[in-house]
Protein backbone atom coordinates (compact mmCIF):
# COMPACT_ATOMS: atom_id res chain seq x y z
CA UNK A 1 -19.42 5.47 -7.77
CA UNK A 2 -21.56 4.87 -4.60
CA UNK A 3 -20.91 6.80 -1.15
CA UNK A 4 -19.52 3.87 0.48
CA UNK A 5 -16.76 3.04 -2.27
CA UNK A 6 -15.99 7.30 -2.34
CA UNK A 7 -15.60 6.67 1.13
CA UNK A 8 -13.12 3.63 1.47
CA UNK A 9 -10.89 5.74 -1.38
CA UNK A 10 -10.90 8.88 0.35
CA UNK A 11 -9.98 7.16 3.35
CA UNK A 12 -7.67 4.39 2.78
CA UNK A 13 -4.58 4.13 1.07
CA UNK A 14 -2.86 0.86 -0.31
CA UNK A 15 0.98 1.01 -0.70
CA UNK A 16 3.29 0.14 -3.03
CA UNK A 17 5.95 -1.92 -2.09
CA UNK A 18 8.45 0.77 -3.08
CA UNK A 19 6.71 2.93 -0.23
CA UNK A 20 6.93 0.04 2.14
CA UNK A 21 10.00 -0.30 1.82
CA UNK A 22 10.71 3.54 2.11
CA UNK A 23 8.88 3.60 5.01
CA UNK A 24 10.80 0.73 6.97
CA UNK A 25 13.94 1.89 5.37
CA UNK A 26 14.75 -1.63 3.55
CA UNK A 27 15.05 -2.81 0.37
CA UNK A 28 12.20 -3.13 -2.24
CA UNK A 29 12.83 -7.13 -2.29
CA UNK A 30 12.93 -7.42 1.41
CA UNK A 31 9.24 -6.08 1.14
CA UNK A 32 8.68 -8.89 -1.10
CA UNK A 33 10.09 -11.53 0.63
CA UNK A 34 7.61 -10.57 3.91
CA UNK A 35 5.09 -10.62 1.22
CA UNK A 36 5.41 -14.20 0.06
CA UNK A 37 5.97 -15.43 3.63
CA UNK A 38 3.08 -14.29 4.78
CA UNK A 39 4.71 -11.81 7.11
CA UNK A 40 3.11 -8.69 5.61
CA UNK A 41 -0.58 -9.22 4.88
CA UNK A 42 -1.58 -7.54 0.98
CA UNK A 43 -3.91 -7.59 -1.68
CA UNK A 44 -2.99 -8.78 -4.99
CA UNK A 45 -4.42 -7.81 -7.65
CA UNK A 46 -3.49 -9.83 -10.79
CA UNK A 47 0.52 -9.02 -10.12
CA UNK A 48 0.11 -5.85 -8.92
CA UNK A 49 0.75 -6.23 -5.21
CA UNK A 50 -0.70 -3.58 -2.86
CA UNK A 51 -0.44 -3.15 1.12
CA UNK A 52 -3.09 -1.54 3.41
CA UNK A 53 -1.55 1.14 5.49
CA UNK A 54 -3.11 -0.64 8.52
CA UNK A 55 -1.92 -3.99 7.81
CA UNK A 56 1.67 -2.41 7.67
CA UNK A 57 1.16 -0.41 11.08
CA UNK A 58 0.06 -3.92 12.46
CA UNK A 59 3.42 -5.41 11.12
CA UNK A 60 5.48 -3.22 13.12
CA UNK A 61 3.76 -3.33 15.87
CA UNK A 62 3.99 -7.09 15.88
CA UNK A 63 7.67 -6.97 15.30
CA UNK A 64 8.35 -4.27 18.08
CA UNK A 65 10.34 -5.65 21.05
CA UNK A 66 10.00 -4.41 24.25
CA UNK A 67 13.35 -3.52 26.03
CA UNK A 68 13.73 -5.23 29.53
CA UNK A 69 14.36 -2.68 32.19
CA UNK A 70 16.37 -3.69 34.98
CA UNK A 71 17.25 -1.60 38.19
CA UNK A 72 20.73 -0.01 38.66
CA UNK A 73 22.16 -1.77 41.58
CA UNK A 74 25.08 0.46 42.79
């Protein structure tokens, strides 16, 4: 195996949806659902499906809200 492929491995880890799911603390269809609607980006490979732990962080963060803070008026 080259240096550069070592690398990526070493480096990068692809979840299962099982761990997804874990991880957002929902069920293991849920995950899949996001899946087929394009919500969660994944590689598939034949029907083994497989999610990059930076495409997940980038889910979250694009589902976080931000809470409006308004002064206390007293």
């Amino acid at each position: 195996m080259n240096e550069q492929v070592s690398t990526i491995y070493e480096n990068e880890k692809l979840l299962k949806a099982s761990e997804v799911a874990k991880i957002l603390n929902i069920s293991r269809s849920l995950v899949y659902s996001l899946i087929q609607t394009g919500k969660i980006a994944h590689v598939r490979i034949n029907q083994v499906v497989r999610i990059h732990q930076d495409d997940l962080i980038k889910f979250i963060e694009g589902n976080r809200t931000e809470v409006d803070t308004y002064p206390i008026h007293s």
